[in-house]
Protein backbone atom coordinates (compact mmCIF):
# COMPACT_ATOMS: atom_id res chain seq x y z
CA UNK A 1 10.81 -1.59 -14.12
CA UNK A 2 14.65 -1.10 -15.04
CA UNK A 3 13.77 2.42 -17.09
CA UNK A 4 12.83 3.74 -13.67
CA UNK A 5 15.88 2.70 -11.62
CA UNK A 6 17.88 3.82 -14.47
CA UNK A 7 17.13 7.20 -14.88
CA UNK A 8 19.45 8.84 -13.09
CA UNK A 9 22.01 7.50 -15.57
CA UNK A 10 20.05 8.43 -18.66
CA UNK A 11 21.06 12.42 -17.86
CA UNK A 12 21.76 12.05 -22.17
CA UNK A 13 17.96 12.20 -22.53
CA UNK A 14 16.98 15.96 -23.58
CA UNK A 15 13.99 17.71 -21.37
CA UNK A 16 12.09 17.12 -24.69
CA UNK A 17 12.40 13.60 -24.65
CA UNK A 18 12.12 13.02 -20.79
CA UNK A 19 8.75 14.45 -20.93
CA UNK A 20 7.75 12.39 -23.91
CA UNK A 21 9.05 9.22 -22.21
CA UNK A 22 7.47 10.02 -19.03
CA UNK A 23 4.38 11.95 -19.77
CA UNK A 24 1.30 10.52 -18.00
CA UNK A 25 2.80 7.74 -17.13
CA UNK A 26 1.64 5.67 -13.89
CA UNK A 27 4.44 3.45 -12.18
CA UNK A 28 4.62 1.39 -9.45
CA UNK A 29 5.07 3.10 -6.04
CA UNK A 30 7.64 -0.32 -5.24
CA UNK A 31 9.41 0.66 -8.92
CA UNK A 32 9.97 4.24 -8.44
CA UNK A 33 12.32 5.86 -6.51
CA UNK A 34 12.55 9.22 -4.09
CA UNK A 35 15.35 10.87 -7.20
CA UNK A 36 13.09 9.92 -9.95
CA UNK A 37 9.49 11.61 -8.95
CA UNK A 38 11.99 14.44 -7.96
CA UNK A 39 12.89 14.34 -11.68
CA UNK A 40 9.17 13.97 -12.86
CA UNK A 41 8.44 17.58 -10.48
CA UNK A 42 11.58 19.19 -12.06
CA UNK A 43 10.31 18.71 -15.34
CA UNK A 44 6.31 19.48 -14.42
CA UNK A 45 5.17 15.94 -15.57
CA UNK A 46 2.14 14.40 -14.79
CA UNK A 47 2.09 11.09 -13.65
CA UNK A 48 0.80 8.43 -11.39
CA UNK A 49 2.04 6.04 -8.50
CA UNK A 50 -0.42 2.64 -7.57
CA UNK A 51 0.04 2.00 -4.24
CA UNK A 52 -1.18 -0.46 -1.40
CA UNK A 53 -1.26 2.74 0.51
CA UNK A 54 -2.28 6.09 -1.39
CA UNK A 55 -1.93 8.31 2.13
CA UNK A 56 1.33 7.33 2.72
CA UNK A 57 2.16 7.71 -0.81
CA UNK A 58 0.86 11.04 -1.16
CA UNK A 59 2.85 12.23 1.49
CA UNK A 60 5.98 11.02 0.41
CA UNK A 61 5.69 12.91 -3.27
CA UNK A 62 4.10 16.30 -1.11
CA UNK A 63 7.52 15.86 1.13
CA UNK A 64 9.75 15.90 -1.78
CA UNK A 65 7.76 18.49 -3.48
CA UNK A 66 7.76 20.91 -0.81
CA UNK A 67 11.88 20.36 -0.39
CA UNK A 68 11.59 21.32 -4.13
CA UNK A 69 10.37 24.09 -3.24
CA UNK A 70 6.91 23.61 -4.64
CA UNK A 71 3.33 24.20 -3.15
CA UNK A 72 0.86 21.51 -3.77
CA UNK A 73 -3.14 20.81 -2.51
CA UNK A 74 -3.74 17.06 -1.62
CA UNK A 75 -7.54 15.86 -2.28
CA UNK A 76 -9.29 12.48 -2.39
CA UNK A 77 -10.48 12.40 -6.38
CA UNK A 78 -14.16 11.87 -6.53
CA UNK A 79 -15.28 13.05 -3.13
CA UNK A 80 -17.38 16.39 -4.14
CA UNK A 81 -19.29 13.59 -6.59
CA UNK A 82 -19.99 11.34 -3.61
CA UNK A 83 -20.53 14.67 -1.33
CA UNK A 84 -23.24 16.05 -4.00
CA UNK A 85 -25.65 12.84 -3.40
CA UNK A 86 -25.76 13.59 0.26
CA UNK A 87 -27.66 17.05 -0.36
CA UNK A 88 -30.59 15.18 -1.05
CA UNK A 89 -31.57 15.37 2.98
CA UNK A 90 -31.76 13.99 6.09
CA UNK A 91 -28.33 13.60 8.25
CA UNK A 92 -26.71 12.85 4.97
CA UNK A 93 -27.42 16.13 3.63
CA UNK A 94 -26.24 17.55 6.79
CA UNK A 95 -23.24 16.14 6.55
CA UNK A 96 -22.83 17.15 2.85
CA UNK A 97 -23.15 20.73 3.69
CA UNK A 98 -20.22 20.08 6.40
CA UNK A 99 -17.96 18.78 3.90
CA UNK A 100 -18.55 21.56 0.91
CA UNK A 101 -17.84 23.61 3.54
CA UNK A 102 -14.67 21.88 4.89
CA UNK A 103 -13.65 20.85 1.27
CA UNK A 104 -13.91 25.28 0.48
CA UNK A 105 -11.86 25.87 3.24
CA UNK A 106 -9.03 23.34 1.93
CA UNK A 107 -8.74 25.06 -1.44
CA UNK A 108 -8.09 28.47 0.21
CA UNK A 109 -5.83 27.09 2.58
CA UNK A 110 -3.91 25.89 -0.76
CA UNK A 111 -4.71 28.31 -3.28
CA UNK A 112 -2.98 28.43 -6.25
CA UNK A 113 -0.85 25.02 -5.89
CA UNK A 114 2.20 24.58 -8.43
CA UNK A 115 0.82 20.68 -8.17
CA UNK A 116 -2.67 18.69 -7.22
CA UNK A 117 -2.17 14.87 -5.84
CA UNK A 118 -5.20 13.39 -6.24
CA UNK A 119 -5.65 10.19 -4.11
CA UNK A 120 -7.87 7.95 -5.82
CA UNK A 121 -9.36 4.95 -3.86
CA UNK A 122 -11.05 3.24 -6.61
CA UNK A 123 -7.64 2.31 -8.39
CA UNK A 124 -5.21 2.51 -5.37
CA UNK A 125 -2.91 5.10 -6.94
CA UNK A 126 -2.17 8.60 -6.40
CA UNK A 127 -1.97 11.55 -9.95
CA UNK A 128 0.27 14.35 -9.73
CA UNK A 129 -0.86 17.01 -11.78
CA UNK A 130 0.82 20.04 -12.70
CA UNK A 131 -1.25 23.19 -12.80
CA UNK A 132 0.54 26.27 -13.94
């Protein structure tokens, strides 16, 4: 992916432009470097990273992030779905209750994010998402 290891030298491209080119775009986690998602942040783009490994992933864009200078929540994507089912009863509803409960006390911890990285398991890749 030469556009991404380029991009530094492309400093010609207007904001405008960067955003269009780079606007929900999902890139290889191998492809993209530390400088480049810290250009993506900059500019409050969304975007994705596929990864063999989404944790380690995630951390890497909330470390640059937070250098930024920006707050962001990290969740798994699809979790409260899979967490509804187990009300139904039994020890699984027990343990549905526990993680409502622990997912509540997440979102306060970080309320009001600048960003969201969502790790999703089903298609090994992390989204950024800006929220303000």
């Amino acid at each position: 992916m030469s556009e991404v290891k380029d991009i530094l030298s492309e400093s010609v491209l207007s904001r405008d432009k960067f955003i269009e080119n780079y606007q929900d775009k999902t890139f290889n986690s191998k492809d993209i470097n530390n400088g480049f998602i810290r250009e993506l942040i900059n500019h409050h783009i969304n975007f994705s990273i596929k990864s063999s490994d989404i944790s380690r992933e995630a951390l890497r864009v909330e470390r640059i992030m937070e250098d930024a200078g920006y707050k962001c929540r990290i969740y798994t994507e699809n979790r409260a779905t899979a967490m509804g089912a187990s009300f139904f009863g039994g020890i699984t509803g027990a343990i549905g209750v526990v993680s409502a409960i622990g997912i509540a006390a997440h979102n306060l911890a970080t309320y009001n994010p600048d960003f969201e990285i969502g790790k999703n398991h089903f298609n090994n890749q992390i989204n950024i998402t800006y929220k303000k």
